[in-house]
Protein backbone atom coordinates (compact mmCIF):
# COMPACT_ATOMS: atom_id res chain seq x y z
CA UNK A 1 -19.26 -17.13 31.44
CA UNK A 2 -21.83 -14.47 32.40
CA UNK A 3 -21.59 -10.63 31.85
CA UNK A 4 -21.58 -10.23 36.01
CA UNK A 5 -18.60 -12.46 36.05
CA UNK A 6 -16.54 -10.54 33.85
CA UNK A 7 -17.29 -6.78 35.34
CA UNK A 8 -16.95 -8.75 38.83
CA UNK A 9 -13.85 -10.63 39.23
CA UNK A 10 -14.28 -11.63 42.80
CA UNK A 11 -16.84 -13.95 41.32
CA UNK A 12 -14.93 -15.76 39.21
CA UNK A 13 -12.45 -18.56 39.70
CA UNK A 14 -9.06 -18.25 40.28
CA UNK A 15 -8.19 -20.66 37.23
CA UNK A 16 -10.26 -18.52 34.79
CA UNK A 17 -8.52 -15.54 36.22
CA UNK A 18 -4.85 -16.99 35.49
CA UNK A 19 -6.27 -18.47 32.02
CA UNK A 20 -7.18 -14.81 31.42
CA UNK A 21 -3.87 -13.46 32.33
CA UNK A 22 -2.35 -15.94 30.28
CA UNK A 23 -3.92 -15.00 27.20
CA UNK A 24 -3.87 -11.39 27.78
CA UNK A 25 0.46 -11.80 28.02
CA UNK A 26 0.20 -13.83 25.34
CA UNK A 27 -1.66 -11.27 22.97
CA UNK A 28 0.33 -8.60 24.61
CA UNK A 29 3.74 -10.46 23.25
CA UNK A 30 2.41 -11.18 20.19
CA UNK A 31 1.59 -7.22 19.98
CA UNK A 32 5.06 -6.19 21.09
CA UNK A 33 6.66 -8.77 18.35
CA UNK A 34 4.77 -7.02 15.81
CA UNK A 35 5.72 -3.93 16.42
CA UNK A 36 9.26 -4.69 16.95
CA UNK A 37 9.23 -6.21 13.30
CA UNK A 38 7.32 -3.22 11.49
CA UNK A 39 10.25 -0.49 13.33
CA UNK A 40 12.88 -2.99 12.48
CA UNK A 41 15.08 -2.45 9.45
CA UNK A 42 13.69 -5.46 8.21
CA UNK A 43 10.15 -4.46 8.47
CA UNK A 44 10.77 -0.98 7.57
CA UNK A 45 12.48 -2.44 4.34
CA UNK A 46 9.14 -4.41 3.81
CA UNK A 47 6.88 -2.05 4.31
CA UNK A 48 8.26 0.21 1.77
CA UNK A 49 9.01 -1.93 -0.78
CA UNK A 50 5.52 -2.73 -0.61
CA UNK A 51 4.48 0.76 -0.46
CA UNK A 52 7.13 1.10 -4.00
CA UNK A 53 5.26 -1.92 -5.59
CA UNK A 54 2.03 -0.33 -5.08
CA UNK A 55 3.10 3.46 -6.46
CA UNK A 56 4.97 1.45 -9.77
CA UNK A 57 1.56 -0.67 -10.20
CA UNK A 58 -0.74 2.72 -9.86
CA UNK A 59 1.88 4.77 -11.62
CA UNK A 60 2.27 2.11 -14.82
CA UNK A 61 -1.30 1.60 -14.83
CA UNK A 62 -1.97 5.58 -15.31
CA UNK A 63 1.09 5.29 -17.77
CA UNK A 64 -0.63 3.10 -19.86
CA UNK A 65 -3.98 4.79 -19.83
CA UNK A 66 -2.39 7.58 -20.81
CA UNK A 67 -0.91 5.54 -23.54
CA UNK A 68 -4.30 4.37 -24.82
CA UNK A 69 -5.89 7.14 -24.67
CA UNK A 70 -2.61 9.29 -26.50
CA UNK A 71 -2.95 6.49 -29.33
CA UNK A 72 -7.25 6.73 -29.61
CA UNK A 73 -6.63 10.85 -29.69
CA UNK A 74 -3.73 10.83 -32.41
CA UNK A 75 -5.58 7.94 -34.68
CA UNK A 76 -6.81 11.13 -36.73
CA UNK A 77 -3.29 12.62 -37.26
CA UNK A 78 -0.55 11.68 -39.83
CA UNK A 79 1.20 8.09 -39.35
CA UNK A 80 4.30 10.01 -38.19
CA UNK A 81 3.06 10.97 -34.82
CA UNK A 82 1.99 7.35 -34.58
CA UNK A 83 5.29 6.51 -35.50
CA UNK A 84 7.03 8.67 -33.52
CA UNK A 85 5.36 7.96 -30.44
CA UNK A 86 6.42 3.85 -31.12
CA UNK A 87 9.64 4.89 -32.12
CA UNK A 88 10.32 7.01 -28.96
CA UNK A 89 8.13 4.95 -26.55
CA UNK A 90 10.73 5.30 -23.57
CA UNK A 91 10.82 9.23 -23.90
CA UNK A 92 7.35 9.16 -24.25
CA UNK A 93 7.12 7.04 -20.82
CA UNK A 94 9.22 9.07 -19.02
CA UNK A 95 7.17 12.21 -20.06
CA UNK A 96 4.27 10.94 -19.09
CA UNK A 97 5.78 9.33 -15.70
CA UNK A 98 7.12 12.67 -14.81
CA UNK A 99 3.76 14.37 -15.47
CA UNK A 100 1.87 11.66 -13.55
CA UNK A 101 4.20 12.60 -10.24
CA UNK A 102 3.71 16.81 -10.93
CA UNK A 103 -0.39 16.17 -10.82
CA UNK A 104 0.21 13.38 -7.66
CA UNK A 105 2.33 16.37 -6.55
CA UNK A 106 0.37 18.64 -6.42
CA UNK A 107 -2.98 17.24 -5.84
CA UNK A 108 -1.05 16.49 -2.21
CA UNK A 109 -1.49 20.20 -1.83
């Protein structure tokens, strides 16, 4: 098809016009099914559960790091803050899981 036939529609033929219309209620169904599914509980359910997956993956990963670097800092001090800090490992998470949401917090702000 030329440019002129599609900013002139007298010009074009009437099958190409209907083949048009049919694609363009297609797409437009297609558009409204989508959005019916993301504003469905369904979809809403999806959407944050992905959104969850994605904070736990960002939020472990900074975890660790924090982890690491903890360990690589403390190598220099006695074996019982080593010790400790394997010992206590799930305090030492959440610690470090609550500080990780105070900074996200507040570097919202």
């Amino acid at each position: 098809m030329t440019s002129a036939a599609h900013t002139d529609p007298s010009r074009r033929n009437p099958d190409e016009l209907q083949d048009d219309i049919a694609e363009t209620r297609a797409r437009i169904s297609r558009n409204v099914d989508d959005l019916a599914y993301k504003l469905s509980p369904e979809g809403i359910g999806h959407e944050v559960k992905g959104t969850l997956a994605d904070t736990q993956e960002l939020t472990f990963g900074a975890i660790e790091g924090l982890g690491d670097k903890f360990l690589e800092r403390t190598h220099g001090w006695s074996g019982q803050t080593r010790e400790f800090a394997k010992r206590y490992s799930v305090p030492v998470t959440l610690v470090g899981l609550g500080l990780t949401w105070l900074l996200m917090r507040s570097s919202r702000r």
